[in-house]
Protein backbone atom coordinates (compact mmCIF):
# COMPACT_ATOMS: atom_id res chain seq x y z
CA UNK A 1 -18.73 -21.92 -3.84
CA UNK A 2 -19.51 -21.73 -7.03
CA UNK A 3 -16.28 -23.30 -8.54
CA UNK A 4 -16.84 -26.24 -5.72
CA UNK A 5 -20.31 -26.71 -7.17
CA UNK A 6 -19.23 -26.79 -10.41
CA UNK A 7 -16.47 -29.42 -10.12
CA UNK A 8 -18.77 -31.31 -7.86
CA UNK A 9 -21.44 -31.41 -10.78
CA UNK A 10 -19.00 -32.56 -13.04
CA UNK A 11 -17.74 -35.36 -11.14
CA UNK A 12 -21.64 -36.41 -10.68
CA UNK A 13 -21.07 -38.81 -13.78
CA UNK A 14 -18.06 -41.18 -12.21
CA UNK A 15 -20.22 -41.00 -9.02
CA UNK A 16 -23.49 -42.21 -10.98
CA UNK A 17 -21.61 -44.77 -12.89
CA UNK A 18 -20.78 -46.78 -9.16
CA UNK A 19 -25.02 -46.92 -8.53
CA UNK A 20 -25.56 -43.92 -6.83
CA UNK A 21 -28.03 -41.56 -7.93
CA UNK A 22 -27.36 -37.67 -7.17
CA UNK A 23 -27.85 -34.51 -8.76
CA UNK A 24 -27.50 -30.53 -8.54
CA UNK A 25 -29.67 -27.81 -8.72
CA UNK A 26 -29.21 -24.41 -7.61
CA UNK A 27 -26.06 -24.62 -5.88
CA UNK A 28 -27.81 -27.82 -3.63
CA UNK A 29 -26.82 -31.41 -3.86
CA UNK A 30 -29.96 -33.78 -3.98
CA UNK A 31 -31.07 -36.92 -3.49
CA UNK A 32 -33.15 -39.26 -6.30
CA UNK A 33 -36.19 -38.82 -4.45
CA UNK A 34 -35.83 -35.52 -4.54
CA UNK A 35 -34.77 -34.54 -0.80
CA UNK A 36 -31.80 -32.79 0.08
CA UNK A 37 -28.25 -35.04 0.44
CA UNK A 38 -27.06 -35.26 4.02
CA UNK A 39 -23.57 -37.08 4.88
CA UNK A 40 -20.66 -37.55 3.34
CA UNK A 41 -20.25 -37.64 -0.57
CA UNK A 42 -17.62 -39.45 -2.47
CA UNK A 43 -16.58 -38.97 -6.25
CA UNK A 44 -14.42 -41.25 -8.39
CA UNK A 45 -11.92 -41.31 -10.83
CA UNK A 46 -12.39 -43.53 -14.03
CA UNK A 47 -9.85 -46.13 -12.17
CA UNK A 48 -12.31 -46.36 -9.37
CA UNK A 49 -10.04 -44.41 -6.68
CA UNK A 50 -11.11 -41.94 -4.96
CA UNK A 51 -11.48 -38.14 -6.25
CA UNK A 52 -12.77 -36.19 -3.37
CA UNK A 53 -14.83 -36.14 -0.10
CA UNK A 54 -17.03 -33.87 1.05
CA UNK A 55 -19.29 -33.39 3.78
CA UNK A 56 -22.51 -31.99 2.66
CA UNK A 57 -25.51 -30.92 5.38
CA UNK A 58 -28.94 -29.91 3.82
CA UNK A 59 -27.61 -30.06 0.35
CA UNK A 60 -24.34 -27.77 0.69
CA UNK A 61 -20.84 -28.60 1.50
CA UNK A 62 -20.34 -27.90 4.95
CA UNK A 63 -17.42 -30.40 7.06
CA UNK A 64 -14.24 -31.29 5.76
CA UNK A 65 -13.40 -32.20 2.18
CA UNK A 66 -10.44 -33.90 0.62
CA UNK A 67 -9.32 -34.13 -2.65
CA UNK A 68 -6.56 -36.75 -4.44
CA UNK A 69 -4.80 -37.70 -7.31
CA UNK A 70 -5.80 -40.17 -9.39
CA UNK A 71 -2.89 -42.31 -7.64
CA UNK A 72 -4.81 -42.09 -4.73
CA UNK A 73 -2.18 -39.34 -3.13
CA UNK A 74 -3.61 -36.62 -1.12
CA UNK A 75 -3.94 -33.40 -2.96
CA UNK A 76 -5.76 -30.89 -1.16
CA UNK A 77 -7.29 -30.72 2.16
CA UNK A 78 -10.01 -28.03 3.87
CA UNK A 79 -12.91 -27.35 5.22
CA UNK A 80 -16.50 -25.80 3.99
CA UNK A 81 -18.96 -24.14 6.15
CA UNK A 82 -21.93 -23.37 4.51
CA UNK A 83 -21.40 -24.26 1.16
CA UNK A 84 -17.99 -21.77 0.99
CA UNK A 85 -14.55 -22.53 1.85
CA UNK A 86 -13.65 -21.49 5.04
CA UNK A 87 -10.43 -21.61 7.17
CA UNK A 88 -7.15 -23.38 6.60
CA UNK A 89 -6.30 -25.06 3.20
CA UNK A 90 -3.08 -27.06 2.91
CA UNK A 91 -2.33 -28.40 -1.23
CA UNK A 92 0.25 -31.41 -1.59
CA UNK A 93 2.48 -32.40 -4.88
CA UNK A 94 2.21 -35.85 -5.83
CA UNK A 95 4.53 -36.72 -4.00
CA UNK A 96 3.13 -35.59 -0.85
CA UNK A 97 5.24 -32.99 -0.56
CA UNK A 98 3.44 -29.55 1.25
CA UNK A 99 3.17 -26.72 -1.70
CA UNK A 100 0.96 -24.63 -0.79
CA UNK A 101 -1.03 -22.99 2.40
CA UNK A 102 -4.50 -20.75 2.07
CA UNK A 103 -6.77 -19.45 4.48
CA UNK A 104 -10.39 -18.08 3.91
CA UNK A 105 -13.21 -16.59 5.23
CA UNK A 106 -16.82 -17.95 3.60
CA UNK A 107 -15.68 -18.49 0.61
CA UNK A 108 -13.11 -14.88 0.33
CA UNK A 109 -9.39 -15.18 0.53
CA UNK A 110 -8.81 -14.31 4.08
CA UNK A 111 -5.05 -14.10 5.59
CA UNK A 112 -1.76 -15.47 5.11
CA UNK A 113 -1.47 -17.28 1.98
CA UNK A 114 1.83 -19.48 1.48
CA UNK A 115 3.59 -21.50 -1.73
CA UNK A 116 6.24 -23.84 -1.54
CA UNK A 117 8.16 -24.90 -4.18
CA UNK A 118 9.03 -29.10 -4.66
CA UNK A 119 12.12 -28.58 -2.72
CA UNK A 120 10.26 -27.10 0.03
CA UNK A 121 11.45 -23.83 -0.09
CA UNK A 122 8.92 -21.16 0.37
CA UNK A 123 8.22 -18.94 -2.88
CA UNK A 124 5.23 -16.75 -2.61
CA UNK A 125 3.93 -15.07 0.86
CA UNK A 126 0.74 -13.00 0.72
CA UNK A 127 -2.04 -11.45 2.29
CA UNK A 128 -5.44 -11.13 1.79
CA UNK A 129 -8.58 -9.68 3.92
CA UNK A 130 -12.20 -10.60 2.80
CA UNK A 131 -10.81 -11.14 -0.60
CA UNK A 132 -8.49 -7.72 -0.99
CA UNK A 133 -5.02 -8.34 -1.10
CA UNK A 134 -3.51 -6.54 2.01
CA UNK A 135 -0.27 -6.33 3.46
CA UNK A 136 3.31 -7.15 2.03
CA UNK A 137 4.04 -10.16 -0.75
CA UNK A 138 7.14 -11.57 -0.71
CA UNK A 139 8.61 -13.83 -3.32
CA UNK A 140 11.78 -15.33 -3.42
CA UNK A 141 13.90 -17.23 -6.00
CA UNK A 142 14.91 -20.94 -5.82
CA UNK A 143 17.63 -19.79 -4.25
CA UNK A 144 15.62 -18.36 -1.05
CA UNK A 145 16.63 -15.02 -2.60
CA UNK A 146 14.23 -12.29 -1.84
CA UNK A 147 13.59 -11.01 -5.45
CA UNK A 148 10.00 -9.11 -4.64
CA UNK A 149 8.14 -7.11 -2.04
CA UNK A 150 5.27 -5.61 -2.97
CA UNK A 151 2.56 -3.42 -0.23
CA UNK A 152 -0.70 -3.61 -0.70
């Protein structure tokens, strides 16, 4: 949460600069009048697309958020519940090309985590539970070799 909070603050500026008034206090997202931000929240790139969208409820992220380049591509794609990323990730290239797959659990890396390389082959498979790296990781070359497997 804290990493979401933190690029969310820092995106605050290219949010203020298009009239709306927001800020950030202990981990909350606020209204001017000092009440806490419910709906959806939009930042900005300096070109005026769109950054990222998140839902927020009483001040925290909770709802789906998505993220883009500044070429207005879809980047990344999840869900928050509670101010914490929860569930199924999915990451794009610029292209729009699937790279990468992550799944968590309040904000803790939580199952079967997969990378893709721009070809679409698949690179890295892992594991985690509640944040502990579990199970076997694979990674394979750009060849779709198998060159490690590693138990955890």
């Amino acid at each position: 949460m804290k990493n979401a909070m933190i690029f969310l603050f820092a995106t605050l500026v290219s949010f203020a600069a298009l009239g709306q008034q927001h800020s950030e206090s202990d981990g909350l997202l606020y209204n001017a009048d000092g009440s806490l931000f419910n709906g959806k929240f939009y930042t900005y790139f300096s070109n005026k697309n769109t950054r990222a969208e998140y839902t927020v409820e009483n001040g925290k992220l909770n709802g789906p958020a998505l993220f883009y380049f500044a070429n207005g591509k879809l980047m990344e794609k999840g869900q928050y519940l509670l101010g914490e990323k929860h569930g199924k990730w999915e990451r794009y290239n610029e292209e729009g090309k699937h790279t990468a797959s992550a799944e968590y659990e309040l904000g803790k890396k939580h199952g079967k985590w997969m990378v893709w390389d721009a070809n679409g082959k698949k690179r890295f498979e892992m594991e985690y539970t509640l944040g502990e790296k579990t199970g076997i990781w694979y990674e394979w070359n750009e060849k779709n070799e198998l060159i490690s497997q590693r138990t955890y």
